[in-house]
Protein backbone atom coordinates (compact mmCIF):
# COMPACT_ATOMS: atom_id res chain seq x y z
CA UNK A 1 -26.56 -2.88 -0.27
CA UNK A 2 -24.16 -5.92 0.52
CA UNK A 3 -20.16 -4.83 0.65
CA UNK A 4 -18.26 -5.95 -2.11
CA UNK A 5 -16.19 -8.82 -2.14
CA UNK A 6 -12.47 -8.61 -0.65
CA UNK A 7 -10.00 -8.70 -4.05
CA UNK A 8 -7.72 -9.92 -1.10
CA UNK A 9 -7.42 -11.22 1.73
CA UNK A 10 -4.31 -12.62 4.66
CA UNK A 11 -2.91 -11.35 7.49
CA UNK A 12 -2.10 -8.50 9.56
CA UNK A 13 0.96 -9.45 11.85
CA UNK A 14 2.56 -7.30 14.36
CA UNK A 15 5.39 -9.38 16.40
CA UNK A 16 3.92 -12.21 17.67
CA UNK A 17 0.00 -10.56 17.04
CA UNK A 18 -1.32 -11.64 13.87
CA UNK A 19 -5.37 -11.72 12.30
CA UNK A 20 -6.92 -12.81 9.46
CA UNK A 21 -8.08 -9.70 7.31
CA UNK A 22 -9.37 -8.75 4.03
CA UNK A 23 -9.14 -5.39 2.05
CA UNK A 24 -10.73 -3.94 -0.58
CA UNK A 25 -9.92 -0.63 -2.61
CA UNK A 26 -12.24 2.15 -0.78
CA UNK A 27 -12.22 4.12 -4.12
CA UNK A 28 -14.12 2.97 -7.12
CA UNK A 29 -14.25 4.21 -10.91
CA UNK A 30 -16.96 1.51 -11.74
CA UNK A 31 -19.48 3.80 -12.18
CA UNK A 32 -17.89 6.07 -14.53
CA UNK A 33 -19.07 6.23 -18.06
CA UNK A 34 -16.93 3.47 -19.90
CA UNK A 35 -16.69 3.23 -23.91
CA UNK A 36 -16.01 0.53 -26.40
CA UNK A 37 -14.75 1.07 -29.95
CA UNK A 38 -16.49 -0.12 -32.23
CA UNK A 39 -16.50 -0.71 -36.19
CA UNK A 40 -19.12 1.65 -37.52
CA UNK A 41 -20.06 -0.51 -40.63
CA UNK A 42 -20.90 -3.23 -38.69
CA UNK A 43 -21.55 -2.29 -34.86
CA UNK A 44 -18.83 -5.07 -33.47
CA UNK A 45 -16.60 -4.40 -30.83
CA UNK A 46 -12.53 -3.91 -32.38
CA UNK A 47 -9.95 -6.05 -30.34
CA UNK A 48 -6.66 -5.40 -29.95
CA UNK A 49 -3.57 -7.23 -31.05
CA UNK A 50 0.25 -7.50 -30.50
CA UNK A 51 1.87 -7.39 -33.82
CA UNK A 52 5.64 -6.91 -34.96
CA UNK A 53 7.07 -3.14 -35.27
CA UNK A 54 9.20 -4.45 -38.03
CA UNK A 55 7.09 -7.70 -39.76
CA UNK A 56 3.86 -6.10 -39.18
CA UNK A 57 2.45 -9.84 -38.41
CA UNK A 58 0.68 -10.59 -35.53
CA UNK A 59 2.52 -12.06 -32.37
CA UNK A 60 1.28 -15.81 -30.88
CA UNK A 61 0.95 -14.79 -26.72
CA UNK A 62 3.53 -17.81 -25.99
CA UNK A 63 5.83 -15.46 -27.94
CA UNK A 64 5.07 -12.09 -26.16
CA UNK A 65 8.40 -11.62 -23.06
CA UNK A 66 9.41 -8.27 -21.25
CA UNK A 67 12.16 -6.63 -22.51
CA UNK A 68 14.70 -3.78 -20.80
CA UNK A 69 15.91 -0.92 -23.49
CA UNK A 70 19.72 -0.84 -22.97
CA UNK A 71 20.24 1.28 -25.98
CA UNK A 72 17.80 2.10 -28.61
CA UNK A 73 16.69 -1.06 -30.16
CA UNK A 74 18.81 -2.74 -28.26
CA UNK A 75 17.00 -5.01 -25.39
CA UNK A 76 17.73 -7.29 -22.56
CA UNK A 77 14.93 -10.22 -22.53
CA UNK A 78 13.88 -10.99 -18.96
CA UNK A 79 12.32 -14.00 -18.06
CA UNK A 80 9.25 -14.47 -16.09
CA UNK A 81 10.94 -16.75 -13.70
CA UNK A 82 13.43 -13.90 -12.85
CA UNK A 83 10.43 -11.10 -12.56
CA UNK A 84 9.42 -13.89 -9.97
CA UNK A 85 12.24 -14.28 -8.29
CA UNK A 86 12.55 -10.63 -7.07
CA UNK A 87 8.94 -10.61 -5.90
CA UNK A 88 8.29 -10.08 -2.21
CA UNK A 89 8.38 -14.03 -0.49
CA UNK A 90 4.92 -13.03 1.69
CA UNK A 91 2.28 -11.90 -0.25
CA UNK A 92 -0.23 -12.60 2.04
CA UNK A 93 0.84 -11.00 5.39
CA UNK A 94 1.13 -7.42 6.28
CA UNK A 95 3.96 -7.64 8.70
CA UNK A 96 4.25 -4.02 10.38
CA UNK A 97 8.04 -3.51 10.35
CA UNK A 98 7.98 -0.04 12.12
CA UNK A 99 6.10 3.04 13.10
CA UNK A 100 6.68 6.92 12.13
CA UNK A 101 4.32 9.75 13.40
CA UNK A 102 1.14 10.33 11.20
CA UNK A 103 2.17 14.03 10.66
CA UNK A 104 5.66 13.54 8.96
CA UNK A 105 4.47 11.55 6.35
CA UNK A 106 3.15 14.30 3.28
CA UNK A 107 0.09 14.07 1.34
CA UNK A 108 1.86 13.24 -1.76
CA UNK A 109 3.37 10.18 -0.83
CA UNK A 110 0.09 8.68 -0.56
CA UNK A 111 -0.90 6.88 -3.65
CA UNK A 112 -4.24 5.19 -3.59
CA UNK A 113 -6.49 4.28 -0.16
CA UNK A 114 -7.97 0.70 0.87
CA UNK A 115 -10.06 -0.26 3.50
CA UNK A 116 -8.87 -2.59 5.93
CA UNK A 117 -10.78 -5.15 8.36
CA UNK A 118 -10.94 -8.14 10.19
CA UNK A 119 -12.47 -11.11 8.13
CA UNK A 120 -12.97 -13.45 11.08
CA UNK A 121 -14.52 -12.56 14.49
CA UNK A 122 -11.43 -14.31 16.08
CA UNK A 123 -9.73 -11.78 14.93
CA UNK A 124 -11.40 -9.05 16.10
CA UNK A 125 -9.57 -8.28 19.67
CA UNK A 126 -6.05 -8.00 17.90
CA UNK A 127 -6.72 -6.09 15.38
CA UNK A 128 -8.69 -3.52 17.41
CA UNK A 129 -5.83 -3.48 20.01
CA UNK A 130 -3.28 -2.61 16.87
CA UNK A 131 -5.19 -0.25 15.73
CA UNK A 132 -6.34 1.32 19.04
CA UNK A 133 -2.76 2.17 19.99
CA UNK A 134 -1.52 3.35 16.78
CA UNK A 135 -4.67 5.75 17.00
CA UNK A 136 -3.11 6.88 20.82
CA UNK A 137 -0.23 6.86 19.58
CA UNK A 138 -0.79 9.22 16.70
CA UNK A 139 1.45 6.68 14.73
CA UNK A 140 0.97 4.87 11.94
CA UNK A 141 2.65 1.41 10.45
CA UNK A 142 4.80 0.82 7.38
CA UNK A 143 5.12 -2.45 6.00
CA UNK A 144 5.48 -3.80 2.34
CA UNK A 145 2.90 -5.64 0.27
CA UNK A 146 2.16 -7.27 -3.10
CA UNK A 147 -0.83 -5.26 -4.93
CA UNK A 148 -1.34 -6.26 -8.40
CA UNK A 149 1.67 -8.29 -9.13
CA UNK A 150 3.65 -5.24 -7.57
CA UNK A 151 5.63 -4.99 -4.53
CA UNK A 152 4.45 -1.58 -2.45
CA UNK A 153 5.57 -0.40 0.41
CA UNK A 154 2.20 0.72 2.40
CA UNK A 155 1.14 2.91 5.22
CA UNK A 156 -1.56 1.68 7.80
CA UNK A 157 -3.77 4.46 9.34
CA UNK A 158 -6.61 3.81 11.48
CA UNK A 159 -9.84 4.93 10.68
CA UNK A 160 -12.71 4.44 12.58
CA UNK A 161 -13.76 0.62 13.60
CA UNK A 162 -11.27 -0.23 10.46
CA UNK A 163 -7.48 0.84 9.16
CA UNK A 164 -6.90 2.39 5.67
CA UNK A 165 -3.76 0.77 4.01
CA UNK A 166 -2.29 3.36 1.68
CA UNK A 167 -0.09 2.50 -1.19
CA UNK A 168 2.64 4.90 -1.37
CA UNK A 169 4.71 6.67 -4.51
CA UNK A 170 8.30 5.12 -4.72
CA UNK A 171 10.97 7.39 -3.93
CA UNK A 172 12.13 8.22 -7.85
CA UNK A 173 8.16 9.01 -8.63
CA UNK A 174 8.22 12.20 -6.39
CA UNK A 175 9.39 15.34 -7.93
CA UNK A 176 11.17 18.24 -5.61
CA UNK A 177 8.70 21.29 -5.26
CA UNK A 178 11.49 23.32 -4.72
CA UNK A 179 12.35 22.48 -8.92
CA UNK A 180 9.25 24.41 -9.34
CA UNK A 181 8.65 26.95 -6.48
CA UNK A 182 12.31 28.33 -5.99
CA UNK A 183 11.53 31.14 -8.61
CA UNK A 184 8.84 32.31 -6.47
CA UNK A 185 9.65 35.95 -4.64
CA UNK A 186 9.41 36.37 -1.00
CA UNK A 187 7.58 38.99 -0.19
CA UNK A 188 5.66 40.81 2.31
CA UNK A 189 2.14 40.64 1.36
CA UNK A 190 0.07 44.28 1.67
CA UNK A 191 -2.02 44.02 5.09
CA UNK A 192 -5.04 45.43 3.10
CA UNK A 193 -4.86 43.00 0.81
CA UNK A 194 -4.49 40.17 3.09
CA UNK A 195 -7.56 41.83 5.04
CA UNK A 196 -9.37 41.49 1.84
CA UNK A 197 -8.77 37.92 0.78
CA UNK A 198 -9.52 37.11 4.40
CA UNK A 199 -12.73 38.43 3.95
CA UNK A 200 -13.40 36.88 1.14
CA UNK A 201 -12.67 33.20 2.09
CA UNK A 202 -14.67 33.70 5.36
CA UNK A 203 -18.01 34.50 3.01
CA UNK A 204 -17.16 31.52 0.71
CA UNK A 205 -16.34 29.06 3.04
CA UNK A 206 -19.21 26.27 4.17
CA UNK A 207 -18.60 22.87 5.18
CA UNK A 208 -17.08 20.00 3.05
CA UNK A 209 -19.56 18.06 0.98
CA UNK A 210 -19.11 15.22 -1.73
CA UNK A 211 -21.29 17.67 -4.10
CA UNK A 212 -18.82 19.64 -4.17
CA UNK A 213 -16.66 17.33 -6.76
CA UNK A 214 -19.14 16.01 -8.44
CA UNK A 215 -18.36 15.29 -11.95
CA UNK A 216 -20.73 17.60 -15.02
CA UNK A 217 -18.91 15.86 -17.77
CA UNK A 218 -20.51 11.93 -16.63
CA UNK A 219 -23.49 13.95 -15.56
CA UNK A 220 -23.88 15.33 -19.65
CA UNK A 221 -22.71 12.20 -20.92
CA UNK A 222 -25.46 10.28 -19.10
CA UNK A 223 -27.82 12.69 -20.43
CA UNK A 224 -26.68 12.00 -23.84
CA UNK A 225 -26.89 8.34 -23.73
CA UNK A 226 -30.74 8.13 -22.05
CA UNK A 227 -31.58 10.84 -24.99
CA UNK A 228 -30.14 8.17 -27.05
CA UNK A 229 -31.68 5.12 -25.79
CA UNK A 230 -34.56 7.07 -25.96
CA UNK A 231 -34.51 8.00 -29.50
CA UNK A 232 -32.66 7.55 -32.49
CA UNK A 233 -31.50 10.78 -33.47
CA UNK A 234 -28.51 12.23 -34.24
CA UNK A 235 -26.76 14.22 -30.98
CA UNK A 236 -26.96 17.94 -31.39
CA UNK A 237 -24.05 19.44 -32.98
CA UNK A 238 -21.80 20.57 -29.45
CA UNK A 239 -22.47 24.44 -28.43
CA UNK A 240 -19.78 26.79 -29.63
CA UNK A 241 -16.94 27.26 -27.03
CA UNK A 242 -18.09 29.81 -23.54
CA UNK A 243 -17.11 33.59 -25.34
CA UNK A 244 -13.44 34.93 -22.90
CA UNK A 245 -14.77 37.21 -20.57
CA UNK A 246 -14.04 40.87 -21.93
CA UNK A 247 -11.38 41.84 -19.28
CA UNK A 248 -9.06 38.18 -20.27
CA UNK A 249 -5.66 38.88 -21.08
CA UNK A 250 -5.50 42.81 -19.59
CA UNK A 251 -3.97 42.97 -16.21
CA UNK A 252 -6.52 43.87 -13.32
CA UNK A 253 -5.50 45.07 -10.43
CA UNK A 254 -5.77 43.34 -7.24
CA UNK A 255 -7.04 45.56 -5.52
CA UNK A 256 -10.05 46.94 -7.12
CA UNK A 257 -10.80 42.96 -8.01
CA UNK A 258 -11.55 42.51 -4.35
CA UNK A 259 -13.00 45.80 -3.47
CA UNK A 260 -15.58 44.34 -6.23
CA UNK A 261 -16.20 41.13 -5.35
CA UNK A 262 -16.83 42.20 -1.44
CA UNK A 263 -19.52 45.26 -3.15
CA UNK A 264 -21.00 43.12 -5.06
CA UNK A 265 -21.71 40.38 -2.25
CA UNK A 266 -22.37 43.19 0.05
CA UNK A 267 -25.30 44.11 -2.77
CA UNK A 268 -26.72 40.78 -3.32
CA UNK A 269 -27.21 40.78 1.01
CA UNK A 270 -29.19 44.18 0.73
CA UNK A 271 -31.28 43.21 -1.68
């Protein structure tokens, strides 16, 4: 199957190196079971409309402008001309302003993936050289783009023959963990229990697959659909919610709770 088309495309520029290259997102949610709503008397699709908190009548688009909440109902109007005028001048070049190690940047500054490669085979030899010695390098670039009508500041990585430019989270949209692990006792964990758990991750662990986050809910809902196209009854009423198991709510101890899970794998070997 062909590649999609690039939703954008300019140019990578480090210094004086610069090639033409396109990107496209390397995550998709196309396939995901998508719903309209409806009206049921008459099976047409609703739209939906901008209309007055106060008037209740619909809005004209001409008349539709941003607004910034000073004080509650109070707003500043803002322009699109001034949105515009804040916007980042190159939109089309990623212009690698510095490199930082790969391993001081955490996971949770990384906001969404794209794949990045050359679009011409001119190209090809400068890209492949930038990426090359960010790869021996174990660094990786930071530069700024437009995605979306945004400005984002973005993180190149190489990744095989290509780069992956990751949008990251401004600085305001991560939270502290220490805000929500500080209550957390240190503590010396119980050797036996440790040996346990070990024990217990070694049987259960096996190598990554994609399987392993594959999604039951599309999976049903597909099912439900090609019942549907297939015939035109109802959908069965849903199944009654899974009964708690009989021990939920009492505290278990630790312990034992291992002790039985190793027995009973140790049981299911033997026989």
């Amino acid at each position: 199957m062909a590649p999609p088309r690039p939703y954008w495309k300019g140019y990578l520029k480090l210094s004086l190196v610069t090639c033409p290259v396109s990107m496209m997102p390397a995550t998709s949610e196309s396939e995901k079971v998508r719903f309209h709503t409806l009206n049921r008397k008459t099976n047409n699709r609703l739209v939906s409309r901008y209309v007055d908190a106060e008037t209740g009548k619909e809005v004209d688009e001409e008349d539709e402008v941003k607004g910034y909440e000073r004080a509650e109902g109070d707003f500043l109007v803002i322009e699109d001309e001034e949105l515009e005028s804040v916007a980042l001048e190159s939109a089309r070049t990623i212009d690698i302003e510095k490199f930082v190690p790969r391993n001081t940047i955490e996971w949770i500054w990384l906001e969404k993936p794209h794949y990045l490669s050359p679009s011409d085979e001119v190209g090809h030899e400068a890209f492949s050289v930038i990426r090359d010695a960010m790869e021996r390098e174990k660094v990786v670039g930071m530069s700024r783009l437009v995605i979306g009508r945004r400005e984002r500041a973005v993180m190149l990585e190489p990744c095989g023959k290509g780069i992956i430019v990751w949008t990251l989270r401004y600085g305001d949209e991560v939270r502290k963990p220490e805000h929500y692990f500080g209550d957390i006792a240190n503590s010396d964990n119980d050797p036996k229990l440790m040996s346990l758990i070990t024990t217990l991750i070694e049987e259960r662990s096996k190598p990554w697959s994609p399987d392993m986050v594959g999604d039951p809910v599309q999976e049903k809902l597909l099912k439900i659909i090609e019942s549907k196209r297939k015939s035109a009854r109802k959908v069965a009423e849903p199944k009654g919610k899974d009964k708690a198991p009989a021990h939920a709510g009492n505290v278990i101890d630790l312990m034992s709770a291992l002790k039985e899970s190793l027995e009973k794998k140790k049981g299911s070997k033997k026989s």
